[in-house]
PDB file of N, CA and C in Angstrom:
ATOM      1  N   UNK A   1     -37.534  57.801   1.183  1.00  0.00           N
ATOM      2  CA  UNK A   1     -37.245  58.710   2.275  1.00  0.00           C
ATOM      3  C   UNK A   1     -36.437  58.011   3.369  1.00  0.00           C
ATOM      4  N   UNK A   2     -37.032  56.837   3.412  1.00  0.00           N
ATOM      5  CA  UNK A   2     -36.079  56.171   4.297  1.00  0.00           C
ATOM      6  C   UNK A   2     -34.823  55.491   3.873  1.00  0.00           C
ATOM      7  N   UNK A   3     -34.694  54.993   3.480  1.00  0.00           N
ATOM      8  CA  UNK A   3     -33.060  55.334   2.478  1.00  0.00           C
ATOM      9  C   UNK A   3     -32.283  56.534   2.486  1.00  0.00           C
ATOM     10  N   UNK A   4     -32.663  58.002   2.632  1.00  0.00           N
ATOM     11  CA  UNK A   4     -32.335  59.111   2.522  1.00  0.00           C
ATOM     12  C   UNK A   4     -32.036  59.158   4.129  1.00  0.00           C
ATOM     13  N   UNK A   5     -32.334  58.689   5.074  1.00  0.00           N
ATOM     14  CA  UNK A   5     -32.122  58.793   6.650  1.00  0.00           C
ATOM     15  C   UNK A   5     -31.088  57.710   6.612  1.00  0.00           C
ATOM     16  N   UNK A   6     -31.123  56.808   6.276  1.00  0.00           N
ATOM     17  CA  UNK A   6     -29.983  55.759   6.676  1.00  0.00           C
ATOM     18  C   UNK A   6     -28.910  55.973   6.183  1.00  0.00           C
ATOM     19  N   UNK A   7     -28.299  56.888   4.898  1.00  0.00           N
ATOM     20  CA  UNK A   7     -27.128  57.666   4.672  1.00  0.00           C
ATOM     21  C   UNK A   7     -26.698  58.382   5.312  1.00  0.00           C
ATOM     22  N   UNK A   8     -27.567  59.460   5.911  1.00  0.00           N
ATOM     23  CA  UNK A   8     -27.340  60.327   7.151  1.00  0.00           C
ATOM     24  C   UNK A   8     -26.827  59.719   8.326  1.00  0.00           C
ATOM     25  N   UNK A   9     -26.755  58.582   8.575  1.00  0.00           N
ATOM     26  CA  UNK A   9     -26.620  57.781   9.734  1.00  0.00           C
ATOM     27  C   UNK A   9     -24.990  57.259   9.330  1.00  0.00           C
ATOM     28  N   UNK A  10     -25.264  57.008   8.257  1.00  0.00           N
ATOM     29  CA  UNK A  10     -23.700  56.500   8.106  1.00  0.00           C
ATOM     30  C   UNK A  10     -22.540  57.515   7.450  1.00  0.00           C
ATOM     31  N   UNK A  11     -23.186  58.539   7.161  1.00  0.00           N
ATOM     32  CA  UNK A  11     -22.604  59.762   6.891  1.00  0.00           C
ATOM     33  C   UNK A  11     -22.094  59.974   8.197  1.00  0.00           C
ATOM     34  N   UNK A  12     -22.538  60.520   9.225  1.00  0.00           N
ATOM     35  CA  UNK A  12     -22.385  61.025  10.590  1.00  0.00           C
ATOM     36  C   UNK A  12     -21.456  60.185  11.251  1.00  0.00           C
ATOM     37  N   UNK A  13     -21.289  58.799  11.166  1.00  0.00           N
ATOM     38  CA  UNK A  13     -20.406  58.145  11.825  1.00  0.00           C
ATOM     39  C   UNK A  13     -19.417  57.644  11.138  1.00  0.00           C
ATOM     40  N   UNK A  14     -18.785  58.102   9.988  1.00  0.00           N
ATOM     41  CA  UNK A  14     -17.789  58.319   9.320  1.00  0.00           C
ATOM     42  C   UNK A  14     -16.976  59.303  10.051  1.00  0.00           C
ATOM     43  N   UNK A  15     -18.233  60.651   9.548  1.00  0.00           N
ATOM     44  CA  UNK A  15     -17.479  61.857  10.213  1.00  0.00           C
ATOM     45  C   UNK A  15     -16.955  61.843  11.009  1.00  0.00           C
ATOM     46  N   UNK A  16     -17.453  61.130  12.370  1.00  0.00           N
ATOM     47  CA  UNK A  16     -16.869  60.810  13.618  1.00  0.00           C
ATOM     48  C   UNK A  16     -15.594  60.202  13.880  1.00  0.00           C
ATOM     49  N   UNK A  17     -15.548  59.308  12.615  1.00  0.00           N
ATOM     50  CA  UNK A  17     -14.506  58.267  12.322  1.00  0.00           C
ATOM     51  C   UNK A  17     -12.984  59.485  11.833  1.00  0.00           C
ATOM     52  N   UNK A  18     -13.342  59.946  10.820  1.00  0.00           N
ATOM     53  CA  UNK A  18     -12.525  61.232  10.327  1.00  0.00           C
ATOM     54  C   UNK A  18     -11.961  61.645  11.146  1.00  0.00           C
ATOM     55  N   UNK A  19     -12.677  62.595  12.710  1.00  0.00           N
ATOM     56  CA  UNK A  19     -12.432  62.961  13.250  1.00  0.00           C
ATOM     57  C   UNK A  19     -11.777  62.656  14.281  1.00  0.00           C
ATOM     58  N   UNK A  20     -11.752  61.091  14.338  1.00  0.00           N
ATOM     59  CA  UNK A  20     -10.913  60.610  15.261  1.00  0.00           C
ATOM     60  C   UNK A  20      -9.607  60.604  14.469  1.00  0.00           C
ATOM     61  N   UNK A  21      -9.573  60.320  13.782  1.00  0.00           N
ATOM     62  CA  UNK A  21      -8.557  59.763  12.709  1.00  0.00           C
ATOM     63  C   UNK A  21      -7.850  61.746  12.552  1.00  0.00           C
ATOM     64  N   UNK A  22      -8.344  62.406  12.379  1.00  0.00           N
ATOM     65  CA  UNK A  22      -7.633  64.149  12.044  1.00  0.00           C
ATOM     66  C   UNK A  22      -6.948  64.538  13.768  1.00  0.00           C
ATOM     67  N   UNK A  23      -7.667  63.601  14.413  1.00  0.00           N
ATOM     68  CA  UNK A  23      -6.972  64.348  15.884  1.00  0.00           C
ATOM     69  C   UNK A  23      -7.754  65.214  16.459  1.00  0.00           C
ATOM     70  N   UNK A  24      -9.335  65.163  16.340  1.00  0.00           N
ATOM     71  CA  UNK A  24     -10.069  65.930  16.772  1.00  0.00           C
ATOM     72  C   UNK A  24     -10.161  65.748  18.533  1.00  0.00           C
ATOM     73  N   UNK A  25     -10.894  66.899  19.501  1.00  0.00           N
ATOM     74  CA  UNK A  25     -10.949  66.863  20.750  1.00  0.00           C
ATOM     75  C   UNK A  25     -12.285  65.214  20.894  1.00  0.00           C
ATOM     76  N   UNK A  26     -11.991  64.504  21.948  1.00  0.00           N
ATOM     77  CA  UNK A  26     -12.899  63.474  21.998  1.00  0.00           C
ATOM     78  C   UNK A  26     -14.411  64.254  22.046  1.00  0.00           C
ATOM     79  N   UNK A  27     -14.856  64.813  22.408  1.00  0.00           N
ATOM     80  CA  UNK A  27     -16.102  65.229  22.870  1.00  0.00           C
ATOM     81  C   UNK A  27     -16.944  65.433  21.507  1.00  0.00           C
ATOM     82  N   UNK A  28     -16.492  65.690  20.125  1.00  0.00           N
ATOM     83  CA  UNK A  28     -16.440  65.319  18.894  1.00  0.00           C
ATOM     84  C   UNK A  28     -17.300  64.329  18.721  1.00  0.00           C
ATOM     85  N   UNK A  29     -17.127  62.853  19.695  1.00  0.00           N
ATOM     86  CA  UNK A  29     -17.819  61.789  19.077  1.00  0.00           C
ATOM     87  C   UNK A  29     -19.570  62.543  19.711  1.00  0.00           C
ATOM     88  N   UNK A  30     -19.631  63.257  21.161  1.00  0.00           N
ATOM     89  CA  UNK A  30     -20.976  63.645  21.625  1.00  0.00           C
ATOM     90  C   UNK A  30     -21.663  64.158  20.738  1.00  0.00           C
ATOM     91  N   UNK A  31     -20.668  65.369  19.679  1.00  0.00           N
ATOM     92  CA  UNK A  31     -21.902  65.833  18.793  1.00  0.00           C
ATOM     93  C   UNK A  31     -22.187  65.023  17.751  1.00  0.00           C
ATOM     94  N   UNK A  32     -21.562  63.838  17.169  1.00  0.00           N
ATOM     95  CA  UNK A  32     -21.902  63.084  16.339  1.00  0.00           C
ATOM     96  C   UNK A  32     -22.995  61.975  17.287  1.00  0.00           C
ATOM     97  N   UNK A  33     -22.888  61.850  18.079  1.00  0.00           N
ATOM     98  CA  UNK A  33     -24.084  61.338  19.025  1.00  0.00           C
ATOM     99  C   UNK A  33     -25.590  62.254  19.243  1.00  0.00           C
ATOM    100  N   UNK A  34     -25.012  63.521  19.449  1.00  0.00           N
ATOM    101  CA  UNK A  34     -26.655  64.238  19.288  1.00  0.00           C
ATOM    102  C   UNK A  34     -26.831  64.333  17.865  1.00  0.00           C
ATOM    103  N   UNK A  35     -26.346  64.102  16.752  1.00  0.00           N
ATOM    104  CA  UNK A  35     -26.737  64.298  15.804  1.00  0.00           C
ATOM    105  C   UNK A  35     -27.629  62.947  15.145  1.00  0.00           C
ATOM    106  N   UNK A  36     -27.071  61.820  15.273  1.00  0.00           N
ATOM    107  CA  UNK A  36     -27.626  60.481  15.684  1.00  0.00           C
ATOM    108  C   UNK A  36     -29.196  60.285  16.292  1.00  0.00           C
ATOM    109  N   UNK A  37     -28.798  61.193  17.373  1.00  0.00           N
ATOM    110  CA  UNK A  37     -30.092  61.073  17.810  1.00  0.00           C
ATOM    111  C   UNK A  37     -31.070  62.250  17.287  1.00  0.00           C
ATOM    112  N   UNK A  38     -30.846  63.193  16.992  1.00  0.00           N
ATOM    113  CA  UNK A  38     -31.394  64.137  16.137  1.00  0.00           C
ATOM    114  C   UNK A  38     -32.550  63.691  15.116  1.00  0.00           C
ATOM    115  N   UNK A  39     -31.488  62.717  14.027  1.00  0.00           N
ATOM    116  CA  UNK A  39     -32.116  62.186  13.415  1.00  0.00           C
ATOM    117  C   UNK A  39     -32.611  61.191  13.021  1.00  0.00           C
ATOM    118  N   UNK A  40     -32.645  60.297  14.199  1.00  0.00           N
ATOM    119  CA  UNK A  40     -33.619  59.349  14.641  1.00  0.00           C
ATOM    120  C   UNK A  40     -35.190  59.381  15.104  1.00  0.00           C
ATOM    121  N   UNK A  41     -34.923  60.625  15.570  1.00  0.00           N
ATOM    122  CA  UNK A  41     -36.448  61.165  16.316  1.00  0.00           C
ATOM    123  C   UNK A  41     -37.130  62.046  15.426  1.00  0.00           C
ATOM    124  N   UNK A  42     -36.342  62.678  14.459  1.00  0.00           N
ATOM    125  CA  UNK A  42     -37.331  63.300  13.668  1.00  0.00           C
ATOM    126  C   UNK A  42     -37.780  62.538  12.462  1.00  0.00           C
ATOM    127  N   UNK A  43     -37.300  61.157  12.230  1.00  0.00           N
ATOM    128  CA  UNK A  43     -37.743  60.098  11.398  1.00  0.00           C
ATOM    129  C   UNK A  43     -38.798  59.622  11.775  1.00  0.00           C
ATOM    130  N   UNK A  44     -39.302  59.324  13.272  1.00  0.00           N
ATOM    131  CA  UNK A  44     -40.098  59.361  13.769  1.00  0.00           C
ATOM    132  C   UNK A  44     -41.253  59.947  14.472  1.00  0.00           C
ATOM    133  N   UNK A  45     -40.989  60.963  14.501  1.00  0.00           N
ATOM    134  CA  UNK A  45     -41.993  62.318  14.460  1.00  0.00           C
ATOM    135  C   UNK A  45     -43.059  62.187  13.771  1.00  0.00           C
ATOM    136  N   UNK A  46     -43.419  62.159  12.564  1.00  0.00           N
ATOM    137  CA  UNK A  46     -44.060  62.566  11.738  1.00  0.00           C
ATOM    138  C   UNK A  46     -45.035  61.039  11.747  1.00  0.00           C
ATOM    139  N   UNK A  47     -44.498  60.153  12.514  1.00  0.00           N
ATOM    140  CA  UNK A  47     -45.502  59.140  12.855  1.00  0.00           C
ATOM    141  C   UNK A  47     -45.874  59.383  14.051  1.00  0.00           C
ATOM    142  N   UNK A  48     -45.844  60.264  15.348  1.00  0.00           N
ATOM    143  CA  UNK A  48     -46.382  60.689  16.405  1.00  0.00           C
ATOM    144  C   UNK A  48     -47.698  61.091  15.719  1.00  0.00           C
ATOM    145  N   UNK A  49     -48.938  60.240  16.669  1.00  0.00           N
ATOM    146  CA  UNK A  49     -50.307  61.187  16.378  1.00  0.00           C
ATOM    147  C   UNK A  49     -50.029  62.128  17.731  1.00  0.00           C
ATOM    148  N   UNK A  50     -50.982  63.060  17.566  1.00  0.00           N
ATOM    149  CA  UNK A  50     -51.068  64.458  18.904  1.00  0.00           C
ATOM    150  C   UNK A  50     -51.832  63.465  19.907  1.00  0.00           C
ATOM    151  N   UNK A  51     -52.786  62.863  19.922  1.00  0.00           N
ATOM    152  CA  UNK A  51     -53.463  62.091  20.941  1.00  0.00           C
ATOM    153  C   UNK A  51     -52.645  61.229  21.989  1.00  0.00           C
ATOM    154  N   UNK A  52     -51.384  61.285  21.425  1.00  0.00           N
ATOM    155  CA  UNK A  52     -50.104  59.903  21.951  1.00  0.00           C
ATOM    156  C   UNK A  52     -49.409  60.997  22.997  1.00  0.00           C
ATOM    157  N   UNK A  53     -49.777  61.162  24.095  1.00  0.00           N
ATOM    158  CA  UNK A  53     -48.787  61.747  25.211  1.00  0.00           C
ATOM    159  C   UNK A  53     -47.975  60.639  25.477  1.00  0.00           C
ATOM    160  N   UNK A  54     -46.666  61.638  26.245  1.00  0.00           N
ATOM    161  CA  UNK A  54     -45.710  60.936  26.394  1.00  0.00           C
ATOM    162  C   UNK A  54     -45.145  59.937  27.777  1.00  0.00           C
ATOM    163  N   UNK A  55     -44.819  58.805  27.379  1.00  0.00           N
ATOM    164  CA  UNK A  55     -45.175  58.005  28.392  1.00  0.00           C
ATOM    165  C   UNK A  55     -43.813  57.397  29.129  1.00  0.00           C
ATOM    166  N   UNK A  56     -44.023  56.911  30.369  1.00  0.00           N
ATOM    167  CA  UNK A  56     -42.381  56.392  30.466  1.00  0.00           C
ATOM    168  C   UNK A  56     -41.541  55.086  29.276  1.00  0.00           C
ATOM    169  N   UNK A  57     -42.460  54.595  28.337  1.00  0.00           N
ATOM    170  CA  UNK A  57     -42.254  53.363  27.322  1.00  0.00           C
ATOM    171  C   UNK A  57     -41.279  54.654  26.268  1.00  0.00           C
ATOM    172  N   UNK A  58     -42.042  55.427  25.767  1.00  0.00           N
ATOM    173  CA  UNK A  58     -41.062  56.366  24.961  1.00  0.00           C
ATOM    174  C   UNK A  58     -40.031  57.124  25.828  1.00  0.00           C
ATOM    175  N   UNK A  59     -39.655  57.371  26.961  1.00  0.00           N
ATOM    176  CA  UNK A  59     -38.703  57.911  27.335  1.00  0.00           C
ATOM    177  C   UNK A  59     -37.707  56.810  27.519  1.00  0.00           C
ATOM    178  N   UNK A  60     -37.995  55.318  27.697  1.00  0.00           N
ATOM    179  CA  UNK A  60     -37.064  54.238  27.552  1.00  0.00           C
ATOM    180  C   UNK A  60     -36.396  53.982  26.423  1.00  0.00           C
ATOM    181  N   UNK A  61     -37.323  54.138  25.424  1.00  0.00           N
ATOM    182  CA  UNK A  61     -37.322  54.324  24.174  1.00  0.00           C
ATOM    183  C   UNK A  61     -35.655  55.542  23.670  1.00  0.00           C
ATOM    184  N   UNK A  62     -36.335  56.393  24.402  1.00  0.00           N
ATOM    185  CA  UNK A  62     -35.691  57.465  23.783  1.00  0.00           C
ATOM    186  C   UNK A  62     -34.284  57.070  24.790  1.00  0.00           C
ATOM    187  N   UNK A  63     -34.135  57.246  25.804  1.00  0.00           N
ATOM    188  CA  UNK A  63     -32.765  56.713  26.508  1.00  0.00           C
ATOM    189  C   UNK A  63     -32.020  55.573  25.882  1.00  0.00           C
ATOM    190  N   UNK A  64     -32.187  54.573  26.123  1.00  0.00           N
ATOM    191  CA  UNK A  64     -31.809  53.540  25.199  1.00  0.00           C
ATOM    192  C   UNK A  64     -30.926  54.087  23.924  1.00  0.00           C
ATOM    193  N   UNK A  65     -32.060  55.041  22.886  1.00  0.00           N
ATOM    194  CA  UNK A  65     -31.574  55.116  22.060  1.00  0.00           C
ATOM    195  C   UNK A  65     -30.539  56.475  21.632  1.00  0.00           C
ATOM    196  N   UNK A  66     -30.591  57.113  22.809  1.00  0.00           N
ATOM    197  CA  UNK A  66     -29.489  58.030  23.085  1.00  0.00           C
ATOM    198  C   UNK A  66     -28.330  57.331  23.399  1.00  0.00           C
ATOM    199  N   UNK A  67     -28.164  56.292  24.334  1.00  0.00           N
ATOM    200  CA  UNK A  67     -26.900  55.565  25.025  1.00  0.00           C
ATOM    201  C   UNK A  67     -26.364  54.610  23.400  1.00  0.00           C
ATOM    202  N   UNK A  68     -27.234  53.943  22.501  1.00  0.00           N
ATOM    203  CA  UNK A  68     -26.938  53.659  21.836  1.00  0.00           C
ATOM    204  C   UNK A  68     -25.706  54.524  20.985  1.00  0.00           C
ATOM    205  N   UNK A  69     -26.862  55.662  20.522  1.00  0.00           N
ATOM    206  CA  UNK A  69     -25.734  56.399  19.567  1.00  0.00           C
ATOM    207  C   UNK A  69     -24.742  57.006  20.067  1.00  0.00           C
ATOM    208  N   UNK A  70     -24.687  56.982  21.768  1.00  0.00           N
ATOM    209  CA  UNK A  70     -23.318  57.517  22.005  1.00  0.00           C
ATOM    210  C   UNK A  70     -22.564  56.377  21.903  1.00  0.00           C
ATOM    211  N   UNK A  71     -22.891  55.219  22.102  1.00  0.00           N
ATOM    212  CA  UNK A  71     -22.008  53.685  21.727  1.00  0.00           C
ATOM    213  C   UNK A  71     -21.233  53.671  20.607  1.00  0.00           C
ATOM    214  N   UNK A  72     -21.960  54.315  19.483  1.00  0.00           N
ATOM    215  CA  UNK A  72     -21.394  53.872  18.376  1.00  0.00           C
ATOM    216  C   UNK A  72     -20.892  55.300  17.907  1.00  0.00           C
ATOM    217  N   UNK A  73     -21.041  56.188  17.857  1.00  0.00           N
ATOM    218  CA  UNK A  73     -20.100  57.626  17.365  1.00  0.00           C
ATOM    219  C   UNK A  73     -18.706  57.355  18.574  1.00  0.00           C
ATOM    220  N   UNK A  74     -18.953  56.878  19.737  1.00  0.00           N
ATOM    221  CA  UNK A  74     -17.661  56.535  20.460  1.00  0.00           C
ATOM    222  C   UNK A  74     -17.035  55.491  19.429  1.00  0.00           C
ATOM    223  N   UNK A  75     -17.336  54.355  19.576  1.00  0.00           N
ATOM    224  CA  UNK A  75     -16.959  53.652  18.482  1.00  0.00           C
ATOM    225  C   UNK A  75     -16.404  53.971  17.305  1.00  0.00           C
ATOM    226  N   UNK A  76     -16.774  54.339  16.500  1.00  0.00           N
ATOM    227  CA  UNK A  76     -16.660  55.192  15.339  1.00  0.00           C
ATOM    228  C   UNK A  76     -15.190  56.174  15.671  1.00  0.00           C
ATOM    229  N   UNK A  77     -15.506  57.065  16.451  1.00  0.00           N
ATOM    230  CA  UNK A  77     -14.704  57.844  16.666  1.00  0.00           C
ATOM    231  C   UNK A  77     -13.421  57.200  17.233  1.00  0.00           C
ATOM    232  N   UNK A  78     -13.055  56.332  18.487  1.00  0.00           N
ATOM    233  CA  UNK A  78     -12.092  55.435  18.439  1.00  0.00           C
ATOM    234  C   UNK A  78     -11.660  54.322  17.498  1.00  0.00           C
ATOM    235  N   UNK A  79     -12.351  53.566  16.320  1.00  0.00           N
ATOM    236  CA  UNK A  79     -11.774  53.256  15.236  1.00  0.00           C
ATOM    237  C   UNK A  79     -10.638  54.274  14.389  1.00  0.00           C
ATOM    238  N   UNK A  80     -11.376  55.482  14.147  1.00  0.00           N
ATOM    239  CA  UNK A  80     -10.481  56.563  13.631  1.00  0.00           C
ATOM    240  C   UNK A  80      -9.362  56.982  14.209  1.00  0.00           C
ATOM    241  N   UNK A  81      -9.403  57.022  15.558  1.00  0.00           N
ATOM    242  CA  UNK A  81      -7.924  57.226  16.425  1.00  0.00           C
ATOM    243  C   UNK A  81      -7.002  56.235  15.959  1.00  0.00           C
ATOM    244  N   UNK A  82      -7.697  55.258  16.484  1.00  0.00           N
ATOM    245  CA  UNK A  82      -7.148  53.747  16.274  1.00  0.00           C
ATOM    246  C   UNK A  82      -6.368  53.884  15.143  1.00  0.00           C
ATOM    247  N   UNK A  83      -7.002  54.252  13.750  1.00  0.00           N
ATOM    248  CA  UNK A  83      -6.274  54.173  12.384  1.00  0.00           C
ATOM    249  C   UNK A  83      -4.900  54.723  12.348  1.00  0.00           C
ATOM    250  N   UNK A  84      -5.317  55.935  12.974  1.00  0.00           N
ATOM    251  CA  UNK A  84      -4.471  57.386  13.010  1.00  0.00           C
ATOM    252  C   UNK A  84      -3.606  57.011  13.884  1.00  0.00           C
ATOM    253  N   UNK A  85      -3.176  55.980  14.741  1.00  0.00           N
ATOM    254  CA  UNK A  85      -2.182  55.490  15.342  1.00  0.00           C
ATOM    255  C   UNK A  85      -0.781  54.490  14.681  1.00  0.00           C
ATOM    256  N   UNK A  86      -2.086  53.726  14.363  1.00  0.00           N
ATOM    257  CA  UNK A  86      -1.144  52.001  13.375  1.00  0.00           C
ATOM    258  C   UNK A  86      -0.740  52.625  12.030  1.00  0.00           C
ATOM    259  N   UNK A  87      -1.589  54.064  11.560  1.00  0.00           N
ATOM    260  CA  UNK A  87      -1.040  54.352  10.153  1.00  0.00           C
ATOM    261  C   UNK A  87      -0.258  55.761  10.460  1.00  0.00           C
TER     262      UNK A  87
END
C-alpha cells in the first residue's frame, strides 16, 4: 500500500513537470501542491486514533508539510518550463 502512495507522489510531480513544460498557467504547480498534500494526510489518517485531538505539534506538522509540497511541485513545475525553454 505504501508503494502504491509513493507512485502517486511521483506521478503528481511529473504532471507538474508536463505542465510546465506544455505552457500551463503557473498556479498549476498549487494544484499539484494540494494534491501532494492530499495525499500525504490521507496516508496518514488511518493511523489517527479518535482519542488523538489535534495539537499545535500536528499543525506544524501539517504546515511544514504543506510549504514542502509547494517547494517541490514549484520545482517540478519550473524544471518543465526550464525544459520547454533550452528545448
Amino acid at each position: 500500500m505504501h508503494k502504491q502512495y509513493r507512485w502517486l507522489e511521483h506521478i503528481m510531480l511529473l504532471v507538474a513537470g508536463m505542465a510546465g513544460f506544455a505552457g500551463a498557467p503557473p498556479w498549476f504547480a498549487l494544484l499539484a501542491a494540494a494534491g501532494l498534500t492530499i495525499e500525504d494526510w490521507a496516508k496518514l489518517w488511518p493511523l489517527r486514533s479518535p482519542a488523538v485531538t489535534l495539537s499545535t505539534k500536528m499543525i506544524t506538522y501539517f504546515v511544514t508539510g504543506v510549504l514542502a509540497n509547494i517547494f517541490y511541485a514549484v520545482v517540478s513545475y519550473a524544471i518543465g518550463a526550464a525544459a520547454r525553454t533550452f528545448l
